[in-house]
N, C-alpha and C. Protein backbone atom coordinates (compact mmCIF):
# COMPACT_ATOMS: atom_id res chain seq x y z
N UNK A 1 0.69 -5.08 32.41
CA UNK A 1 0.52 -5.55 31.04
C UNK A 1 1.20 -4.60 30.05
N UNK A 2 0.94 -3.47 30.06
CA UNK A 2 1.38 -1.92 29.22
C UNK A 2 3.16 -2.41 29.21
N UNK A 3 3.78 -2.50 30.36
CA UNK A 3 5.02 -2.99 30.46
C UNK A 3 5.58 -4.22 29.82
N UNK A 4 4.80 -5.22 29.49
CA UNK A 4 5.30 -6.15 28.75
C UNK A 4 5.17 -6.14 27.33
N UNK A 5 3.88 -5.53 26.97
CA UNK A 5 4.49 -5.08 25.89
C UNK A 5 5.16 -3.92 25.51
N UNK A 6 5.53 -3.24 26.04
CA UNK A 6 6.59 -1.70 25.66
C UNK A 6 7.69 -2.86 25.95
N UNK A 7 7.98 -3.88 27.11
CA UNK A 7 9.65 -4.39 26.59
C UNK A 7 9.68 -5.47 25.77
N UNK A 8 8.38 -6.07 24.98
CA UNK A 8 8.71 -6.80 23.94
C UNK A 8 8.82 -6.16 22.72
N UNK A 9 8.47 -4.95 23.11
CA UNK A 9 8.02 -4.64 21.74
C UNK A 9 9.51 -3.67 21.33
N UNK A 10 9.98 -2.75 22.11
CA UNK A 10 11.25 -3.00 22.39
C UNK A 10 12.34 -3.93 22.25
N UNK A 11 12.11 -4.94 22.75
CA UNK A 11 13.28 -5.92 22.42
C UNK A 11 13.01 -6.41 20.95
N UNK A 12 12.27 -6.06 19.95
CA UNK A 12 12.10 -6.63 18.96
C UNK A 12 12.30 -4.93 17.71
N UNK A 13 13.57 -4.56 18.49
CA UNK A 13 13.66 -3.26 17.79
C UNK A 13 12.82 -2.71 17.08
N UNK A 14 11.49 -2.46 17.45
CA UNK A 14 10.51 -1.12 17.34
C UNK A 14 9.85 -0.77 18.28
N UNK A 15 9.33 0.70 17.99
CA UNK A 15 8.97 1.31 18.65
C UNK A 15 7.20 1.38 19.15
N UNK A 16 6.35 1.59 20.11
CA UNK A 16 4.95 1.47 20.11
C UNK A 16 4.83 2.81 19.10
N UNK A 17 5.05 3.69 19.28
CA UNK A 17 4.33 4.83 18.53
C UNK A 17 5.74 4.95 17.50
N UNK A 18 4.88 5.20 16.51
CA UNK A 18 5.33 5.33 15.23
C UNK A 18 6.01 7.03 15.11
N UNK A 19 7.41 7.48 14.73
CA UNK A 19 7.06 9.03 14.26
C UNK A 19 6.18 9.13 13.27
N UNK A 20 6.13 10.43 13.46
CA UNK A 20 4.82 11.22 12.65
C UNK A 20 5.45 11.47 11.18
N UNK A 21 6.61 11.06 10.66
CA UNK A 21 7.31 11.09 9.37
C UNK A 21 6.49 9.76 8.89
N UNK A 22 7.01 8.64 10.07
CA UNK A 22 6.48 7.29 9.35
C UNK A 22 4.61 6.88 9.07
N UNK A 23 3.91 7.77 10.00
CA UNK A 23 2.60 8.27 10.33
C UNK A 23 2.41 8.32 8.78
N UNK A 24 2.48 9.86 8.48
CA UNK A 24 2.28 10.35 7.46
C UNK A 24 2.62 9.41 6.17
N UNK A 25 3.74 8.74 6.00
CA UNK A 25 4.36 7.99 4.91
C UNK A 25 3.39 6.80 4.71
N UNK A 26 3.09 6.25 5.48
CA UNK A 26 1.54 4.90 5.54
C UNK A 26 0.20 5.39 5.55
N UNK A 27 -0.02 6.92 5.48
CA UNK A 27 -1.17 7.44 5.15
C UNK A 27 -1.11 7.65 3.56
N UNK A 28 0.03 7.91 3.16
CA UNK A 28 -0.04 8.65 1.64
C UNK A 28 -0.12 7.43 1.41
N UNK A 29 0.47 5.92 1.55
CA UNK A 29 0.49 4.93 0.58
C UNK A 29 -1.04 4.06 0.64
N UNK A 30 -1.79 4.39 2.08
CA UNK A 30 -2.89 3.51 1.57
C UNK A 30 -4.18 4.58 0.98
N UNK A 31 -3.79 5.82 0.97
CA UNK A 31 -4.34 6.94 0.27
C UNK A 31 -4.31 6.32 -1.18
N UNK A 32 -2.79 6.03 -1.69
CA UNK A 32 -2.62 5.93 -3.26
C UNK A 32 -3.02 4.75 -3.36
N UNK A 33 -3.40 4.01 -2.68
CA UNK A 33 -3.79 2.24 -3.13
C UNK A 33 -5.48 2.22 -3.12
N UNK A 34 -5.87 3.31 -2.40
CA UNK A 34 -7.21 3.44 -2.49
C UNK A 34 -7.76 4.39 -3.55
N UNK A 35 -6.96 5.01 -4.08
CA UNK A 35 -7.61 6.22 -5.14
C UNK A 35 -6.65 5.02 -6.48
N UNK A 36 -6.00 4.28 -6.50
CA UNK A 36 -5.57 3.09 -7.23
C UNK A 36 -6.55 2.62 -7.94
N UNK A 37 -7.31 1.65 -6.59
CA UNK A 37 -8.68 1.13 -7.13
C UNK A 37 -9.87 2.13 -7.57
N UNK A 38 -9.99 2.86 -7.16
CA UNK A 38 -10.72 4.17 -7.63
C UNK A 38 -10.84 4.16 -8.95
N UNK A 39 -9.67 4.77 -9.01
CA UNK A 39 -9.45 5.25 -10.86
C UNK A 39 -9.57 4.06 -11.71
N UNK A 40 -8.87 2.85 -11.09
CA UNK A 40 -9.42 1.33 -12.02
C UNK A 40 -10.60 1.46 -12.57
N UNK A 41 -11.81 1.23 -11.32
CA UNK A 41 -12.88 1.27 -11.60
C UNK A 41 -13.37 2.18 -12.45
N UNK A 42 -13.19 3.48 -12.25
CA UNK A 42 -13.82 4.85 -13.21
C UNK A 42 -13.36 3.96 -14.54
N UNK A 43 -12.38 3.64 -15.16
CA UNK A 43 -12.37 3.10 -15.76
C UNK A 43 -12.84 1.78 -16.82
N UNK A 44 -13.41 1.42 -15.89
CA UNK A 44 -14.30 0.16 -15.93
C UNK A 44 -13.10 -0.93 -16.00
N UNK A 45 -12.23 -0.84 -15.57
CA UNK A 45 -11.14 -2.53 -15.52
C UNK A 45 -11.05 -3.18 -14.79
N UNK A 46 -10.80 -3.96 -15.53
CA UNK A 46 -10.70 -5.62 -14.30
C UNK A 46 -9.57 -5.43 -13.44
N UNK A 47 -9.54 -6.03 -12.30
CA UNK A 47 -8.27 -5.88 -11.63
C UNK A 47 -7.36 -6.84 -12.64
N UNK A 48 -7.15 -8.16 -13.48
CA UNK A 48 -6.64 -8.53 -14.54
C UNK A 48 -6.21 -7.32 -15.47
N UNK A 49 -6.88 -6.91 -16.14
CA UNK A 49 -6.83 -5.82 -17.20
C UNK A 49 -5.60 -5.14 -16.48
N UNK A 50 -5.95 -4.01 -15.30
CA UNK A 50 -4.74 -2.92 -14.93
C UNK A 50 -3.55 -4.03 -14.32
N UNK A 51 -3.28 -5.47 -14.40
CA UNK A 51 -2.28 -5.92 -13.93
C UNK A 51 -1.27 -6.40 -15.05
N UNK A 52 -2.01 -6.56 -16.47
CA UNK A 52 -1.65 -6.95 -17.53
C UNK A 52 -1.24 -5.61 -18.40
N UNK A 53 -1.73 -4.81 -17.62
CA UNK A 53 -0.91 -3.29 -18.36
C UNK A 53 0.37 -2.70 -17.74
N UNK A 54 0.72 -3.22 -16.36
CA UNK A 54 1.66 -3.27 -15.68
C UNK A 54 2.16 -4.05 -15.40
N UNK A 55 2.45 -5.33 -15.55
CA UNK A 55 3.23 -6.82 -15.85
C UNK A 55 3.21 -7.22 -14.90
N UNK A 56 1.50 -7.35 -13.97
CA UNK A 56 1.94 -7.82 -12.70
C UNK A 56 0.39 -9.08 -12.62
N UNK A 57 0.26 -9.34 -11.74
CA UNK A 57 -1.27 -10.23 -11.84
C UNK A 57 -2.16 -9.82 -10.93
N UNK A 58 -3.36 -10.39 -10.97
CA UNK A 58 -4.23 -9.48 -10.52
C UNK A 58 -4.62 -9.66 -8.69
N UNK A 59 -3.73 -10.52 -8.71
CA UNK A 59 -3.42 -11.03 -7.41
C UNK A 59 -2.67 -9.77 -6.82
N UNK A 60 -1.78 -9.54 -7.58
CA UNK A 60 -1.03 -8.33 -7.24
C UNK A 60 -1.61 -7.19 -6.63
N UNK A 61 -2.40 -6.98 -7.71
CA UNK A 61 -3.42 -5.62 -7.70
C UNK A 61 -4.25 -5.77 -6.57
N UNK A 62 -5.25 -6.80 -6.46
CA UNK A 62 -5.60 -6.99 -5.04
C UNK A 62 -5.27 -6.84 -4.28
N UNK A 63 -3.94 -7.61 -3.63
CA UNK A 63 -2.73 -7.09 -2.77
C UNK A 63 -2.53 -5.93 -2.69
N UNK A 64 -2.45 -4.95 -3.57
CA UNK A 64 -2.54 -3.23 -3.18
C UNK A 64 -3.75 -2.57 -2.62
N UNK A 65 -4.61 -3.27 -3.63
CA UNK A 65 -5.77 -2.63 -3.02
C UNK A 65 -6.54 -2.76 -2.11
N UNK A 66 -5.77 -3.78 -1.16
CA UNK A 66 -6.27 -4.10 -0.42
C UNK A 66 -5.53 -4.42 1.05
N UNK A 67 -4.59 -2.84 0.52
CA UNK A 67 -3.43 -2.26 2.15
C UNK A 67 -2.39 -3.18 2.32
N UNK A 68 -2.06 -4.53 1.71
CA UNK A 68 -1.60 -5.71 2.30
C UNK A 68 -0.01 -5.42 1.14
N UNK A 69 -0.02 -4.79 0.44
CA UNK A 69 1.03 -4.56 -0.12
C UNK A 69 1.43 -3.08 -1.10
N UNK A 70 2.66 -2.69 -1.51
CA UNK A 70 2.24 -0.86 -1.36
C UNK A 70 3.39 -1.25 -2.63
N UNK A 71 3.10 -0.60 -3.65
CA UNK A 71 4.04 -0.48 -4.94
C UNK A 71 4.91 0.12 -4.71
N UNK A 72 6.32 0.15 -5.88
CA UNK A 72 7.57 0.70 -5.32
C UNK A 72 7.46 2.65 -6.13
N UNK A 73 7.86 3.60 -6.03
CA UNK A 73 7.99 4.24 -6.71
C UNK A 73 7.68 4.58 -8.16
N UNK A 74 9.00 3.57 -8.36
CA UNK A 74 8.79 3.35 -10.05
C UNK A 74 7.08 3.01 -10.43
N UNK A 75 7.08 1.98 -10.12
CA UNK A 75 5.61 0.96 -10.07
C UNK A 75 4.47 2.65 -10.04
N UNK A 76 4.22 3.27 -8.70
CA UNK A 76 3.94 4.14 -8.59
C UNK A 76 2.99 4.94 -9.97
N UNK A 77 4.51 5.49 -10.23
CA UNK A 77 4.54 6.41 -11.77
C UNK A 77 4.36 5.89 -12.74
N UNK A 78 4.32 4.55 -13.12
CA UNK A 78 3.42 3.72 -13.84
C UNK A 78 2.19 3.83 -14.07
N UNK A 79 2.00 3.36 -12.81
CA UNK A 79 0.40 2.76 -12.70
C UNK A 79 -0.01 4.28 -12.81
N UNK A 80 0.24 5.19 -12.49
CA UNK A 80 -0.13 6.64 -12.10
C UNK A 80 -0.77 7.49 -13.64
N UNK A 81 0.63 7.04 -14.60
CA UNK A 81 0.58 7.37 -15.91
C UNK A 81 -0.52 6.34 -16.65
N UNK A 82 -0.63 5.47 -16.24
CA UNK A 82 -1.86 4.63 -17.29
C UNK A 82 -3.21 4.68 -16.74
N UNK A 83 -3.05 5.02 -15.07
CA UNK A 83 -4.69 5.48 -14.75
C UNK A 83 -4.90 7.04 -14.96
């Protein structure tokens, strides 16, 4: 079984184990999507409210905060500067 998936998973150009660059890089982002919603809340805002201060919807914001999608940089230093 271990073998069929190491050659599907393989033939679908990736790897089973992740490097520890890419490790680390999906720890910091659901780190920042979780201290995201964090600071919302300390705040007392709606997920609406912090999506309408960043031109996005609150669908959006959900979507982050909830691992399923990871802001770009820019976005980042945004949201970073208004929470």
């Amino acid at each position: 079984m271990g073998s069929e998936v190491e050659s599907l998973t393989y033939s679908q150009g990736l790897s089973i184990l992740e490097p520890e660059a890419e490790f680390r890089f999906g720890l910091k982002q659901r780190l920042y999507n979780w201290h995201m919603r964090q600071a919302r809340m300390a705040k007392g805002w709606t997920q609406k409210e912090l999506g309408a201060r960043v031109s996005r919807t609150s669908a959006w914001v959900a979507c982050v905060e909830t691992l399923r999608c990871y802001p770009n940089p820019d976005l980042q230093e945004l949201i970073s500067g208004i929470l």
